[in-house]
Protein backbone atom coordinates (compact mmCIF):
# COMPACT_ATOMS: atom_id res chain seq x y z
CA UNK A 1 118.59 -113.41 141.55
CA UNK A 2 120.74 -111.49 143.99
CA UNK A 3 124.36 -112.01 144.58
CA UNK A 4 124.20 -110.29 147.65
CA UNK A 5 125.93 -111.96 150.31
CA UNK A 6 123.52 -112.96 153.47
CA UNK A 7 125.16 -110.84 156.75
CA UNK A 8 125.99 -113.88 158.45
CA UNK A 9 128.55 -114.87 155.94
CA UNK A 10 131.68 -113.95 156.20
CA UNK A 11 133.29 -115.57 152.70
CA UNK A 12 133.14 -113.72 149.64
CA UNK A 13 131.07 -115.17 147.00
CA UNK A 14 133.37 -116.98 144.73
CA UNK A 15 135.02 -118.80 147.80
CA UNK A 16 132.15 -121.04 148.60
CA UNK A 17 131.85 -122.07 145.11
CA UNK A 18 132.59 -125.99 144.46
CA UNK A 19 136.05 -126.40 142.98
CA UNK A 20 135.68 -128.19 139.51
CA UNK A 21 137.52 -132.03 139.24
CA UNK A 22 140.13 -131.10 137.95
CA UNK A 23 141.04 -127.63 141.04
CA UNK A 24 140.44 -130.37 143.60
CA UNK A 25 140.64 -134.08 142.46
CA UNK A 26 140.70 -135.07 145.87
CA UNK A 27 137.20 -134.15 146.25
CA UNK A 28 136.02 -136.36 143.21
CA UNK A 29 136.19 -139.49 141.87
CA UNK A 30 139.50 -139.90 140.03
CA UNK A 31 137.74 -140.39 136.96
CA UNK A 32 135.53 -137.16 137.00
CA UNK A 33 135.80 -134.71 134.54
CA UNK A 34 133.71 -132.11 132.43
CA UNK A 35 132.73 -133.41 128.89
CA UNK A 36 132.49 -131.77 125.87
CA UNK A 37 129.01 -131.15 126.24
CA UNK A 38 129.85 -129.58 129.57
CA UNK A 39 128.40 -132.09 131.59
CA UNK A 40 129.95 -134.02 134.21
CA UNK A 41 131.29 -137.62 133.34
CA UNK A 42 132.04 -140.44 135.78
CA UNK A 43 134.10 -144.16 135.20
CA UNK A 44 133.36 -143.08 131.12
CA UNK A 45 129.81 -142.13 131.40
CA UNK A 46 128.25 -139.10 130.80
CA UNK A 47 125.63 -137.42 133.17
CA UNK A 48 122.89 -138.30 130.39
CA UNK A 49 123.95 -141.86 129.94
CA UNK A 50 124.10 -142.07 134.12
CA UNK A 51 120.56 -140.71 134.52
CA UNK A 52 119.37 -142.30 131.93
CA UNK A 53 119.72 -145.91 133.70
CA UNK A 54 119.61 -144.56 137.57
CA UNK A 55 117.66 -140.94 137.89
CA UNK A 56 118.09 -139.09 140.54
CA UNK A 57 118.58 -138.81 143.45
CA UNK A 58 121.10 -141.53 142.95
CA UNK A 59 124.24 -142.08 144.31
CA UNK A 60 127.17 -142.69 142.19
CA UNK A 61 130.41 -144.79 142.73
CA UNK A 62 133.11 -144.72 140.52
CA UNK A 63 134.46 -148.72 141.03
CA UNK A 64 137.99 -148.34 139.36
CA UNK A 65 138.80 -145.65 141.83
CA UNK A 66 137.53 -147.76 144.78
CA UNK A 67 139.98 -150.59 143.47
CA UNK A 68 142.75 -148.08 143.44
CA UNK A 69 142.17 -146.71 146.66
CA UNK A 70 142.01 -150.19 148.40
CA UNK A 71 144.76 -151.64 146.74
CA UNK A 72 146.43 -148.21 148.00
CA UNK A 73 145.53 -148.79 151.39
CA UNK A 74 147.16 -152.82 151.11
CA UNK A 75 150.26 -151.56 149.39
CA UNK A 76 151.44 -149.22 151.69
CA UNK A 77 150.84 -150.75 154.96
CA UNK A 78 152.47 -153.68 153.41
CA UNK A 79 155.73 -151.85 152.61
CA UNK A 80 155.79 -149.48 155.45
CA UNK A 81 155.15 -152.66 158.04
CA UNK A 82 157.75 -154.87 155.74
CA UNK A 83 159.53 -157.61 157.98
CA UNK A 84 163.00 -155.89 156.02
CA UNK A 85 162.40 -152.64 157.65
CA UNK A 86 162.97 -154.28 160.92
CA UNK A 87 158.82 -154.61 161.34
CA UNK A 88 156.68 -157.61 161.59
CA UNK A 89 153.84 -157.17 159.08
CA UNK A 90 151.23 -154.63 158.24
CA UNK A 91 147.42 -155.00 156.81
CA UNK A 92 144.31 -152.92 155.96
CA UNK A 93 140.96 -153.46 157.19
CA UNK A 94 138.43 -151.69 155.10
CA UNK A 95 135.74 -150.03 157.62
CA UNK A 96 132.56 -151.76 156.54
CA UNK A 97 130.62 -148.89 158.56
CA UNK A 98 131.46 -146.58 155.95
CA UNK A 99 129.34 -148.59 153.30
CA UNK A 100 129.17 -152.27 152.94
CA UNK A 101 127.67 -154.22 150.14
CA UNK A 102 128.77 -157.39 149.10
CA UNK A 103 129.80 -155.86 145.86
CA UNK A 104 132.00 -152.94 147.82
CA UNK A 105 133.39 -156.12 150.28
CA UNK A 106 134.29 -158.54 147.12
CA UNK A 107 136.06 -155.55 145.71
CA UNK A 108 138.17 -154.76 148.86
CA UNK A 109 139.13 -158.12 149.57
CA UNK A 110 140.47 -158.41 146.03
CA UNK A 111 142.69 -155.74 146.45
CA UNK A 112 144.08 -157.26 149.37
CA UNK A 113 142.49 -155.63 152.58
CA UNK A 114 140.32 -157.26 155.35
CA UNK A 115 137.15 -155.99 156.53
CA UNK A 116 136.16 -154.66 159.58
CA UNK A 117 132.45 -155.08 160.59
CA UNK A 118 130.33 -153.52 163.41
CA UNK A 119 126.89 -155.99 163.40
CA UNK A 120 125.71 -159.19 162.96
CA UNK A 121 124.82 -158.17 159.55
CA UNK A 122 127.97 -156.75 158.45
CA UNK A 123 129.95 -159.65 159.30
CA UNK A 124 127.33 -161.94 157.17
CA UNK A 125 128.14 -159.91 154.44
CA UNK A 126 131.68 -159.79 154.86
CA UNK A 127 131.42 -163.58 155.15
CA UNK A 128 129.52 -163.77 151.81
CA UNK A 129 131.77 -161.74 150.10
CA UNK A 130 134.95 -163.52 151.60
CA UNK A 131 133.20 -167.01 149.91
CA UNK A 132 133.13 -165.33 146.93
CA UNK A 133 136.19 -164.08 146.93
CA UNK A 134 138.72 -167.13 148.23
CA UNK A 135 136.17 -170.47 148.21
CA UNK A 136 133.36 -172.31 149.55
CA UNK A 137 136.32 -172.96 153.07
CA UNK A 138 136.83 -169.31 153.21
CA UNK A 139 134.06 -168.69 156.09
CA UNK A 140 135.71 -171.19 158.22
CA UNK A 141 138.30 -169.40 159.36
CA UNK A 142 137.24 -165.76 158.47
CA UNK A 143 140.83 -164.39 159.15
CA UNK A 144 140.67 -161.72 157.33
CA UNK A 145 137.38 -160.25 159.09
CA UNK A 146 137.05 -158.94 162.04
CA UNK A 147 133.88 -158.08 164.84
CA UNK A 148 133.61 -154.26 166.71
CA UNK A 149 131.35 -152.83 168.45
CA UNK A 150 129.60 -152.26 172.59
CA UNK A 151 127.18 -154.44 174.05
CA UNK A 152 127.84 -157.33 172.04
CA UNK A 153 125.79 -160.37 172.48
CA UNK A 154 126.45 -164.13 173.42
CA UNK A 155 125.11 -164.85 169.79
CA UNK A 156 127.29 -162.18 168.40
CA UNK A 157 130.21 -163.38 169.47
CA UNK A 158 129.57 -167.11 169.02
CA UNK A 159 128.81 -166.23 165.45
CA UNK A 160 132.51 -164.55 165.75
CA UNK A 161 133.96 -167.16 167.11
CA UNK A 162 132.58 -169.77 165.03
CA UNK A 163 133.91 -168.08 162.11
CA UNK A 164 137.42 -167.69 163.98
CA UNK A 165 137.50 -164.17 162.88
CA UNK A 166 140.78 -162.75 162.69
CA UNK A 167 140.12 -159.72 164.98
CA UNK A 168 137.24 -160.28 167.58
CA UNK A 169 137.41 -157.10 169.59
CA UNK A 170 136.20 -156.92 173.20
CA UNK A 171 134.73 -153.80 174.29
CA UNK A 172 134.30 -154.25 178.17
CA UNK A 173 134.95 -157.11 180.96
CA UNK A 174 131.62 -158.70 180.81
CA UNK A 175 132.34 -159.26 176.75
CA UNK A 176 135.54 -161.23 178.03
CA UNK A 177 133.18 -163.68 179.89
CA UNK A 178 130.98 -164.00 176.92
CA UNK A 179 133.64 -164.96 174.70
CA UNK A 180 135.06 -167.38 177.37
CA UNK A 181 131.30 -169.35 177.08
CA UNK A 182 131.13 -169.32 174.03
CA UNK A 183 134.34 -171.01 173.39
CA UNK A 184 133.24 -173.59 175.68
CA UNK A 185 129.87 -174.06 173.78
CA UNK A 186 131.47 -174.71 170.57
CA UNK A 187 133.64 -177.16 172.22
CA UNK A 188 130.51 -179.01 173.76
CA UNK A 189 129.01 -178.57 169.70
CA UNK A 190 132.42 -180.21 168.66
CA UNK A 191 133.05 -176.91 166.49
CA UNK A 192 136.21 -176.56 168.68
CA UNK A 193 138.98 -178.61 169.35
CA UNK A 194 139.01 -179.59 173.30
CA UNK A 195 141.82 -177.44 173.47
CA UNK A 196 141.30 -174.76 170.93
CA UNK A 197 140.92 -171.10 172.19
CA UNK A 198 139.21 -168.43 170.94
CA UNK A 199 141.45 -165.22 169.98
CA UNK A 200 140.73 -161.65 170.82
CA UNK A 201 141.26 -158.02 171.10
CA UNK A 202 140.45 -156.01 173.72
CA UNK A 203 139.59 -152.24 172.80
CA UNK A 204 141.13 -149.46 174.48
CA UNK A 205 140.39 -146.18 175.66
CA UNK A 206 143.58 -144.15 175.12
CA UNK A 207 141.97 -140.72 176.23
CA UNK A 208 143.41 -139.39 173.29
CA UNK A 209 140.82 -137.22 171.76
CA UNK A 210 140.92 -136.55 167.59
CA UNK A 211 138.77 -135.89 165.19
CA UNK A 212 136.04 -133.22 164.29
CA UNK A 213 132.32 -133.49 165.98
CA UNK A 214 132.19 -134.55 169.44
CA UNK A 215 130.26 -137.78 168.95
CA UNK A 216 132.83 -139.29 166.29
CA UNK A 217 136.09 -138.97 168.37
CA UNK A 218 136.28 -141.89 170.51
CA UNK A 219 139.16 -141.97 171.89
CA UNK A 220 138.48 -140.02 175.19
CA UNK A 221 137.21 -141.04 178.42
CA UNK A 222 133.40 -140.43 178.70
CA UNK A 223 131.68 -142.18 176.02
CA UNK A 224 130.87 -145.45 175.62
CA UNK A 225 133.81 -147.11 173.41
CA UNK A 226 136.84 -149.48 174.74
CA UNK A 227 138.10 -149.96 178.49
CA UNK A 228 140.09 -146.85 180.25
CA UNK A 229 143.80 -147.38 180.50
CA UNK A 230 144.51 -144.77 182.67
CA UNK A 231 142.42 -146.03 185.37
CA UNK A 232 143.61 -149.58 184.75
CA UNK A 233 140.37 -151.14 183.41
CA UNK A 234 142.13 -152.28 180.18
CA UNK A 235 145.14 -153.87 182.25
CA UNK A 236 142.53 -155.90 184.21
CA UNK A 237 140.45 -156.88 181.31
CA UNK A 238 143.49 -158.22 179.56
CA UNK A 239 144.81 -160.19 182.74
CA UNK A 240 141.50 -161.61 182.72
CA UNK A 241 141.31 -162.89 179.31
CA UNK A 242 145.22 -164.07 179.55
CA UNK A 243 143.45 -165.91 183.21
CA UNK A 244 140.90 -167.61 180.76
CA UNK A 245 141.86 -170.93 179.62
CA UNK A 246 139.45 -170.55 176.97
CA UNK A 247 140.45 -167.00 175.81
CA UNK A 248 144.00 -166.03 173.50
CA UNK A 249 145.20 -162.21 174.03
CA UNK A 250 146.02 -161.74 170.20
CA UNK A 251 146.33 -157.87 170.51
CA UNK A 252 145.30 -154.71 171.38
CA UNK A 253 143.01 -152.09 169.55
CA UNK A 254 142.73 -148.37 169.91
CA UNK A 255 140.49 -145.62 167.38
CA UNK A 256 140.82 -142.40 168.65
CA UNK A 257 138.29 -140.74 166.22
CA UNK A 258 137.03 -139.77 162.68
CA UNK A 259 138.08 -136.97 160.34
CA UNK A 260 141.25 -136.67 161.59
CA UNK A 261 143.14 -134.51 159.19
CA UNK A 262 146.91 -135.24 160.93
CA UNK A 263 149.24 -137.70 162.23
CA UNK A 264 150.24 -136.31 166.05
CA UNK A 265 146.81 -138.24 167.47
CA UNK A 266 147.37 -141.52 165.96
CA UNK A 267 151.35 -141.11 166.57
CA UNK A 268 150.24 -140.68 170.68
CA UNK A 269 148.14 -143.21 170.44
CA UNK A 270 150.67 -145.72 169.69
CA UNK A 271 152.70 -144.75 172.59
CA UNK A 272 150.39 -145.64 174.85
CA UNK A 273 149.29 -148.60 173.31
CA UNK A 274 152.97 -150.05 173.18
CA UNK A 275 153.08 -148.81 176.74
CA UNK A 276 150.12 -151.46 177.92
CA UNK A 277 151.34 -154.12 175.60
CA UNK A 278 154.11 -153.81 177.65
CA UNK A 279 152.90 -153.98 181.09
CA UNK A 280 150.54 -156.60 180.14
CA UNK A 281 154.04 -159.00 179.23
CA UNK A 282 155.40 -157.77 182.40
CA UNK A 283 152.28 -159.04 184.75
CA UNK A 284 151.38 -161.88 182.54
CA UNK A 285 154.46 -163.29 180.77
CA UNK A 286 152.20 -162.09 177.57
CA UNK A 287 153.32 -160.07 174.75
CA UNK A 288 150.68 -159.51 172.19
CA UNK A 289 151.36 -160.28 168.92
CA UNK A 290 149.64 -157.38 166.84
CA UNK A 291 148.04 -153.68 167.59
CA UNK A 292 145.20 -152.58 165.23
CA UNK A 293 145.39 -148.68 165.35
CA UNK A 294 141.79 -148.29 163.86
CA UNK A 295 140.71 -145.73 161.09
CA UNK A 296 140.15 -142.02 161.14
CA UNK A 297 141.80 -140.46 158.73
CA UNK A 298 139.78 -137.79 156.76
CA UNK A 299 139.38 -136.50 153.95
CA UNK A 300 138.37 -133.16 152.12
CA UNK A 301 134.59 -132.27 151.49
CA UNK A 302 134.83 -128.88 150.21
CA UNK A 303 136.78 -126.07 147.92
CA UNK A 304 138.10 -124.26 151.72
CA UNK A 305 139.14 -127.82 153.52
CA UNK A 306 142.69 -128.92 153.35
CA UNK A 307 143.92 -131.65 151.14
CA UNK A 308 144.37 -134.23 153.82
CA UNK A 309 147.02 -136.88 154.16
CA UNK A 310 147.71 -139.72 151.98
CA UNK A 311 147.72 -143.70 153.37
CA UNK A 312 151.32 -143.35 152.74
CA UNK A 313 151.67 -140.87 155.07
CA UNK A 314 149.83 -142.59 157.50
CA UNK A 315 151.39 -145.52 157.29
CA UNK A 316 155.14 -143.87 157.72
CA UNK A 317 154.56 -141.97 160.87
CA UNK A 318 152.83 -144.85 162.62
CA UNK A 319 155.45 -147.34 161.66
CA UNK A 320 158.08 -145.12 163.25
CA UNK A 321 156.10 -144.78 166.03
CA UNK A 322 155.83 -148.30 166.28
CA UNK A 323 159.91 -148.63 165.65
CA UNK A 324 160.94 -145.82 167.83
CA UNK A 325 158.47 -147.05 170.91
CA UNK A 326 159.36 -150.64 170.80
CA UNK A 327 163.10 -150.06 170.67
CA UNK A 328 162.53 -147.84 173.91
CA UNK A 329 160.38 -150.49 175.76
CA UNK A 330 162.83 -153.36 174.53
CA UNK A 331 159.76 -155.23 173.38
CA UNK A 332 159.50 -156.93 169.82
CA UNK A 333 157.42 -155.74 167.30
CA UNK A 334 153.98 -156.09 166.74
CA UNK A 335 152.00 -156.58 163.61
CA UNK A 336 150.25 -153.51 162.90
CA UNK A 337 146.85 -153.51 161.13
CA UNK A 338 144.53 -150.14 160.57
CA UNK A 339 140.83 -149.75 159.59
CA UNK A 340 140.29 -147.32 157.18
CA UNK A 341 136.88 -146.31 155.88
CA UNK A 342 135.76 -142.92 154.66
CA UNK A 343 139.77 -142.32 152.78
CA UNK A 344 139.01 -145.53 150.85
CA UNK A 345 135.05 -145.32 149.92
CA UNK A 346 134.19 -141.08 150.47
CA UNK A 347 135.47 -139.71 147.80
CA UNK A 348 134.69 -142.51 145.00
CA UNK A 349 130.83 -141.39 145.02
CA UNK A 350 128.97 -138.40 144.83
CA UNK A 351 125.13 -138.39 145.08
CA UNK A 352 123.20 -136.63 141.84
CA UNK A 353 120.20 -134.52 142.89
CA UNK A 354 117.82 -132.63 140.35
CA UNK A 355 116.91 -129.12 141.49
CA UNK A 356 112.92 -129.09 141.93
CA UNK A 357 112.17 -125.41 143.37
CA UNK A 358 114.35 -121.99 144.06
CA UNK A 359 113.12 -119.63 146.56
CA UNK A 360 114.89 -116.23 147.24
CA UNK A 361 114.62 -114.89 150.82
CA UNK A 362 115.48 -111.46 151.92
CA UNK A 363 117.77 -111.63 154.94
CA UNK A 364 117.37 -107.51 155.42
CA UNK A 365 118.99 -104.73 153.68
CA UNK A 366 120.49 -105.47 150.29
CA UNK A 367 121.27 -108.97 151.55
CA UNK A 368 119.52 -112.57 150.64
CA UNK A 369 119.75 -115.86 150.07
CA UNK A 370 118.57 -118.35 147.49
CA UNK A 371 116.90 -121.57 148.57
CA UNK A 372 118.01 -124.14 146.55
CA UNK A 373 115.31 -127.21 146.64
CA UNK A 374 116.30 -131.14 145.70
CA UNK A 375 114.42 -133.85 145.36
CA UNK A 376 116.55 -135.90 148.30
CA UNK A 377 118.07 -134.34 151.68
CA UNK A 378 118.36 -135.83 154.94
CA UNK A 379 117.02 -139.33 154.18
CA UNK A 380 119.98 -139.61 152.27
CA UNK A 381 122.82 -137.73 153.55
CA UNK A 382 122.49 -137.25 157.58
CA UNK A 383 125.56 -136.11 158.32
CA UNK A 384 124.67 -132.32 157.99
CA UNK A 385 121.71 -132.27 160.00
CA UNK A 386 123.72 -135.14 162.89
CA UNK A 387 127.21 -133.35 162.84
CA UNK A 388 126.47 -130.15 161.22
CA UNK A 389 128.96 -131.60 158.06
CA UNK A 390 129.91 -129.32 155.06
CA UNK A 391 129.24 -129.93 151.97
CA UNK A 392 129.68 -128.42 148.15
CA UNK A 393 127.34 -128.35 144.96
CA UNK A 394 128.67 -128.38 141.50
CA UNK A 395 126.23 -127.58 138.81
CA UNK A 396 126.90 -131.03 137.07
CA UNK A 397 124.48 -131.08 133.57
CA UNK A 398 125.94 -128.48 132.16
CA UNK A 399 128.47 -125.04 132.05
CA UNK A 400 127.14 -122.31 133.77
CA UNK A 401 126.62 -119.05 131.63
CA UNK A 402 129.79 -116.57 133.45
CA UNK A 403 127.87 -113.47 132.87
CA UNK A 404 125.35 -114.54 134.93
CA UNK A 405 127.48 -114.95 138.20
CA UNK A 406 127.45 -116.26 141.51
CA UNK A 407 124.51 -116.41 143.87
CA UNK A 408 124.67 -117.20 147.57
CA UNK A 409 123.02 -120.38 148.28
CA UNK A 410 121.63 -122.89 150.31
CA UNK A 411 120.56 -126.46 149.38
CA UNK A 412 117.89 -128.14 150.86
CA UNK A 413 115.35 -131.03 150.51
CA UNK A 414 112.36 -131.84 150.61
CA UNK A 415 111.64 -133.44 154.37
CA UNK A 416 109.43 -131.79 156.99
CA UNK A 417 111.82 -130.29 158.90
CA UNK A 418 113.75 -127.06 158.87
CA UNK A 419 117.16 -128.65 159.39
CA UNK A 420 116.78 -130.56 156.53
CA UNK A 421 119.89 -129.31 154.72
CA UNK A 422 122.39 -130.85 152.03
CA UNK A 423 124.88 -127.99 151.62
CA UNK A 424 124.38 -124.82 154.37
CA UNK A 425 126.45 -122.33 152.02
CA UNK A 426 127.22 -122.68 148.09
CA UNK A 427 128.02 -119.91 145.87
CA UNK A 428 125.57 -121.58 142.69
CA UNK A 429 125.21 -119.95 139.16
CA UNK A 430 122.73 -117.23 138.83
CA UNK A 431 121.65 -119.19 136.16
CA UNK A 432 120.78 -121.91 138.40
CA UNK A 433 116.91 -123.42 136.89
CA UNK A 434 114.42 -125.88 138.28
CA UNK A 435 115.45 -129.07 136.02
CA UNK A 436 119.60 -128.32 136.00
CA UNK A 437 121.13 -131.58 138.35
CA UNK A 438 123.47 -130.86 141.57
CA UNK A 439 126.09 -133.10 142.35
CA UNK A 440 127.47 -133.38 145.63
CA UNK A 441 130.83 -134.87 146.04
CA UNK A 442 132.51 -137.13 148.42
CA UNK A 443 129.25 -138.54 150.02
CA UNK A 444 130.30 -142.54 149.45
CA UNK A 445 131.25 -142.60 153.69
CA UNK A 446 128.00 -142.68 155.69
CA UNK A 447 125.53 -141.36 152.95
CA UNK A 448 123.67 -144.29 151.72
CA UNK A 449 124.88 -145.93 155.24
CA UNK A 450 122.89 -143.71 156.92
CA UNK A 451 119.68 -143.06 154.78
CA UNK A 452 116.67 -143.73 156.32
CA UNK A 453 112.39 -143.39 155.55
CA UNK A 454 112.01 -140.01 157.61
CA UNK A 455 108.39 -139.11 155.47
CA UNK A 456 108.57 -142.69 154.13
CA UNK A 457 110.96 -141.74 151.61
CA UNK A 458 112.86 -143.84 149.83
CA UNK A 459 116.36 -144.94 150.01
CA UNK A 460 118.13 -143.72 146.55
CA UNK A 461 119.95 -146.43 144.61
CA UNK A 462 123.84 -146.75 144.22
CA UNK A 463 124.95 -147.00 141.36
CA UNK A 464 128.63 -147.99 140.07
CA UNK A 465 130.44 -147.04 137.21
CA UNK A 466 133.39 -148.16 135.19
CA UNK A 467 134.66 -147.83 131.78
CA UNK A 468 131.76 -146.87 130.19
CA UNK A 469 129.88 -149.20 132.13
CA UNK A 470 126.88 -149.42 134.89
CA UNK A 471 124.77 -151.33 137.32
CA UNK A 472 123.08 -151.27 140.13
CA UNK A 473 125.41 -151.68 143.58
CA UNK A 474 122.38 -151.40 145.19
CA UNK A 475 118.83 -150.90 143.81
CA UNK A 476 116.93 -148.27 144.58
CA UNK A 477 113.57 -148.70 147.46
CA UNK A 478 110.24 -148.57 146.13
CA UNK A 479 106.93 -147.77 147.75
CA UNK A 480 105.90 -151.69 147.51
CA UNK A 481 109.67 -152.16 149.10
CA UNK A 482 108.55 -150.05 151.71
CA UNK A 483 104.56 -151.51 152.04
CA UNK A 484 106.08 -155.21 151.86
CA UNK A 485 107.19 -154.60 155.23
CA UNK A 486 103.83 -153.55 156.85
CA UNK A 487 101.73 -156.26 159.09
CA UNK A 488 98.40 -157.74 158.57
């Protein structure tokens, strides 16, 4: 194999290569590690043991460091938002969009966050999971839910409503007359007091603009999230639902974006939230009671990206925000609740593939690049042909041999298409053999989320781990999955 470096490259071999667990934990699991064998171990369990019960391509979720990350998430919004700070209350609503099973949701709600869904579907497994968790009564009042999203139906929100989700979130003015009848419907079904409202968020459109790839920051004015402050939509839409006798303004929600690797968005986001919750009391006598800030914050997904910033963090610089703004608007303070997704599920999983072909091409003089085949790719992690997302490889079944050094790579699967790529640039042992198994960290945000059939593949399993133990989070599809769902 060459180690020549492909002209269009401008790292140095060695500086694409994937950083072992222990160079970069926050790329990993917390419980990944080499074993003595060489191969990689996850929640106890060796790579054998792992493939052994769930071969590849398979993702892989290490539960004790999903627990941990939750409870993280819980613990420090709890402190930083602590009524004894001067503050009135903080919580964490895991980002079901990220991945939702029950399984993930039961876990979460243990460790004391909410969930935020984005469907119909989502919310009926949050609402399975919440049963499980605190009681058969649990679903009744759903608090600790909450319902996203555009274009949401009369049925969507009834179902909402009906639940008396704790964050219903309103995404334009015709949404605010949907909720209104629905509220009036399950008064005529007797689900509703006479006088019982239905409480809501409205979502706004900041125009602040964070994040990485165009179509996941959300936060600025043309796209087709929240209602526009700075043309006054979202002051309008909240007079109106304050108007609605059947409507409750419980707060106000802003997400600026994904993969956001600071604080300065989120911190000028806040401003001019605060800023509209306080125009809103000065029009309608109405000062909402909490601000949900959304989710965002990123996380690393290779050896070059920065280690981002913890939920602690976080948390600090948006509770002084929310300090320092009140105490210049002479408002109270809200409760302050955030929706964190890929920083609490991405890096718990990485996805096992088993190398199935290699394929040197000559780029031109002294430089090529080695194709690096796997039996998954794009119907199981989107994100690099949607986004153009980076990704690292870490020969995982084994140490490479050293004398046998680096090679340029590129891994792709197996689809029909030429963008069908897991990881664009790797630096992979020379050793590298059809057989030896690839894993790909920090793929539990959006990988299995997104999978899809493209060539009537099917969707790898997930499967958890945890002290020396596994199962099946999700099974894997099978072809009579797959037929069972054909017509007459």
């Amino acid at each position: 194999m060459s180690d020549t470096t492909a002209p269009t490259d401008e790292a140095p071999l060695g500086d694409l290569g994937a950083p072992e667990p222990d160079e970069r934990p926050d790329l990993w699991p917390s419980t990944a590690r080499r074993g003595a064998d060489g191969a990689l171990e996850i929640g106890g369990r060796g790579l054998e043991e792992i493939l052994a019960q769930a071969p590849t391509p398979v993702f892989v979720l290490d539960e004790a460091d999903l627990r941990a990350r939750a409870a993280t998430w819980s613990a420090v919004m709890a402190e930083e938002f602590w009524p004894r700070y001067g503050m009135n209350g903080g919580e964490a609503y895991y980002a079901g969009k990220a991945f939702l099973t029950t399984r993930v949701a039961r876990t979460v709600l243990t460790e004391g966050m909410g969930i935020d869904t984005a469907s119909r579907v989502e919310l009926a497994v949050g609402l399975a999971a919440l049963q499980a968790v605190d009681g058969q009564g649990a679903t009744s009042r759903a608090t600790r839910l909450g319902l996203h999203g555009n274009g949401k139906t009369l049925a969507e929100i009834s179902v909402a409503l009906h639940h008396r989700v704790g964050h219903l979130v309103l995404d334009s003015l015709e949404e605010v007359g949907l909720a209104a009848q629905a509220v009036r419907d399950l008064r005529a079904a007797g689900v509703y007091a006479p006088d019982e409202t239905g409480s809501v968020m409205v979502r706004l459109t900041t125009g602040v603009h964070a994040g990485g790839h165009e179509h996941i920051s959300t936060g600025h004015e043309d796209q087709k999230f929240g209602i526009s402050v700075a043309t006054g939509a979202a002051l309008e839409a909240c007079r109106a639902v304050v108007a609605a006798p059947e409507l409750t303004l419980h707060g106000l929600h802003s997400h600026i974006g994904s993969q956001i690797l600071g604080h300065e968005g989120f911190v000028e986001a806040v401003g001019i939230v605060l800023r509209l919750r306080h125009d809103i009391a000065e029009s309608t006598g109405v000062l909402c009671e909490e601000i949900d800030l959304g989710g965002g914050l990123g996380i690393a997904y290779t050896g070059l990206d920065p280690v981002p910033p913890s939920p602690a963090d976080l948390a600090r610089a948006l509770a002084q925000a929310v300090r320092t703004g009140c105490q210049e608007l002479g408002d109270g303070v809200p409760r302050v609740s955030v929706e964190p997704g890929r920083s609490v599920v991405g890096p718990t999983t990485v996805t096992l593939y088993t190398v199935t072909g290699l394929k040197t091409v000559e780029l031109g003089p002294g430089a090529s690049r080695l194709y690096v085949s796997v039996d998954g790719g794009m119907s199981d992690n989107l994100r690099p042909a949607l986004y153009g997302s980076a990704y690292t490889a870490l020969l995982a079944n084994r140490r490479p041999d050293p004398a046998a050094g680096l090679v340029r790579a590129r891994v792709v699967g197996k689809h029909c298409e030429s963008g069908d790529v897991v990881v664009r640039d790797v630096d992979l042992p020379g050793d590298l053999a059809v057989g030896d198994v690839l894993a790909v960290p920090a793929t539990g945000a959006y990988g299995r989320s997104m999978a899809n059939n493209y060539n009537l593949f099917t969707r790898p399993g997930v499967a958890w781990v945890a002290d020396g133990e596994q199962g099946w989070v999700l099974r894997p599809e099978t072809i009579e999955d797959l037929l069972r769902l054909e017509g007459d």
